[in-house]
Protein backbone atom coordinates (compact mmCIF):
# COMPACT_ATOMS: atom_id res chain seq x y z
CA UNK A 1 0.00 0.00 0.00
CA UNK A 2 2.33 2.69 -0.95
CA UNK A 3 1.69 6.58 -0.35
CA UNK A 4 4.34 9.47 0.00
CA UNK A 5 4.84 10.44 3.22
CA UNK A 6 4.79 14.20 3.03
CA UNK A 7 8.09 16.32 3.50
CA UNK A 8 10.27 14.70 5.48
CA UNK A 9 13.94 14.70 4.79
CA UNK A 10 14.42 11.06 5.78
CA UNK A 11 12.27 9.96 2.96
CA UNK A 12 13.68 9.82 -0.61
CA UNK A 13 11.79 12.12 -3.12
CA UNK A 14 12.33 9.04 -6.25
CA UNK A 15 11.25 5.41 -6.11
CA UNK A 16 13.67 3.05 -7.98
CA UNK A 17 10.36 0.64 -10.13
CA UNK A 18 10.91 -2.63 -10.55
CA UNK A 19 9.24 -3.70 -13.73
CA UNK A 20 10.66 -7.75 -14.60
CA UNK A 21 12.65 -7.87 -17.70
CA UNK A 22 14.05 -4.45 -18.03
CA UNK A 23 16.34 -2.07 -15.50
CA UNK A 24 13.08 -0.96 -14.44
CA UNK A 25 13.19 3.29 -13.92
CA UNK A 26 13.11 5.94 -11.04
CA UNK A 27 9.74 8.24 -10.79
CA UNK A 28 9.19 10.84 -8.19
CA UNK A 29 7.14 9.14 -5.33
CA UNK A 30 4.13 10.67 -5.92
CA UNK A 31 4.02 7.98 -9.38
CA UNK A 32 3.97 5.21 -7.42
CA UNK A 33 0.94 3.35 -7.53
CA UNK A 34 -0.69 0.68 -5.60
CA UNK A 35 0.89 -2.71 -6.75
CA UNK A 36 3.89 -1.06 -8.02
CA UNK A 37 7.17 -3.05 -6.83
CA UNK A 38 10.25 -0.43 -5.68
CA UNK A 39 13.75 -1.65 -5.35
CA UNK A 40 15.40 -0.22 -2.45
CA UNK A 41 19.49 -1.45 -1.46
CA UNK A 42 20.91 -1.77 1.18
CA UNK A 43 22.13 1.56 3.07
CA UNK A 44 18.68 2.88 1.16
CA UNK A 45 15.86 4.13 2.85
CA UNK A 46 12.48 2.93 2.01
CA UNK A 47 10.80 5.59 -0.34
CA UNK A 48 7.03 4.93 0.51
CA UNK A 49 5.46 2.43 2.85
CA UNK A 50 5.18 -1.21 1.83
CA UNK A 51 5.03 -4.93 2.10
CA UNK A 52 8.34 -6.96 1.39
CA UNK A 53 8.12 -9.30 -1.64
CA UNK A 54 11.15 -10.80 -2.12
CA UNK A 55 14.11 -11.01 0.30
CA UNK A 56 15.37 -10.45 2.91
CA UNK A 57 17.26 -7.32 5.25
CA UNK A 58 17.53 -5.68 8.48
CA UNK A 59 15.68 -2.62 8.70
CA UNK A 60 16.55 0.45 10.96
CA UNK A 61 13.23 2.07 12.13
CA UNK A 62 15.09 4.49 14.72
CA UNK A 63 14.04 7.53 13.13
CA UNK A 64 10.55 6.53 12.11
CA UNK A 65 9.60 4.46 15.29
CA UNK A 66 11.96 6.42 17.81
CA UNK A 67 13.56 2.62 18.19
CA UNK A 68 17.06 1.70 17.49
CA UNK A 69 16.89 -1.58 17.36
CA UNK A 70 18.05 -3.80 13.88
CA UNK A 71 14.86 -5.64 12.50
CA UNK A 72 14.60 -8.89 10.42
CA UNK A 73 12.16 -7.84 7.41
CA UNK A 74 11.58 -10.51 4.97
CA UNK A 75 8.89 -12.09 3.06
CA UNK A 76 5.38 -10.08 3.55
CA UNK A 77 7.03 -7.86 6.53
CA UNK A 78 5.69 -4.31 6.83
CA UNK A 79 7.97 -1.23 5.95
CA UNK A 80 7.98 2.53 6.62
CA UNK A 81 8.80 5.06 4.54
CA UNK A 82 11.80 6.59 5.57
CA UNK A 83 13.15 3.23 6.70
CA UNK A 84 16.94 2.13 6.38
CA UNK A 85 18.04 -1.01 4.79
């Protein structure tokens, strides 16, 4: 279910699509649409809020759930925008 999350600085302004079978391309985050699969690397931050679909990385809510702690996200785990990989 991805939606910008307005003005902050710890969210990226451009969403790196995935689209199978090409390099994909990077839109400004108010593109992305529902269903719409975004690449994000590690060291990223997640550009809009999401369900993982494939993989597997920690994720580094400190500044988005005022914890510090490292998180397992994998598989159909919930992400913020804003989040570190």
């Amino acid at each position: 279910m991805p939606k910008a999350s307005g003005g902050s600085d710890m969210v990226p302004r451009d969403a790196r699509l995935k689209q199978y079978g090409s390099d994909g391309e990077t839109v400004p985050i108010r593109d992305v649409k529902l269903g719409d699969t975004v690449e994000v690397f590690a060291g990223e931050r997640s550009p809009v809020d999401g369900i993982v679909v494939e993989g597997m990385a920690d994720f580094i809510g400190g500044e988005v759930t005022g914890g510090r702690m490292r998180r397992p996200k994998g598989r159909g785990g919930r992400v913020l925008a804003g989040a570190r990989w």
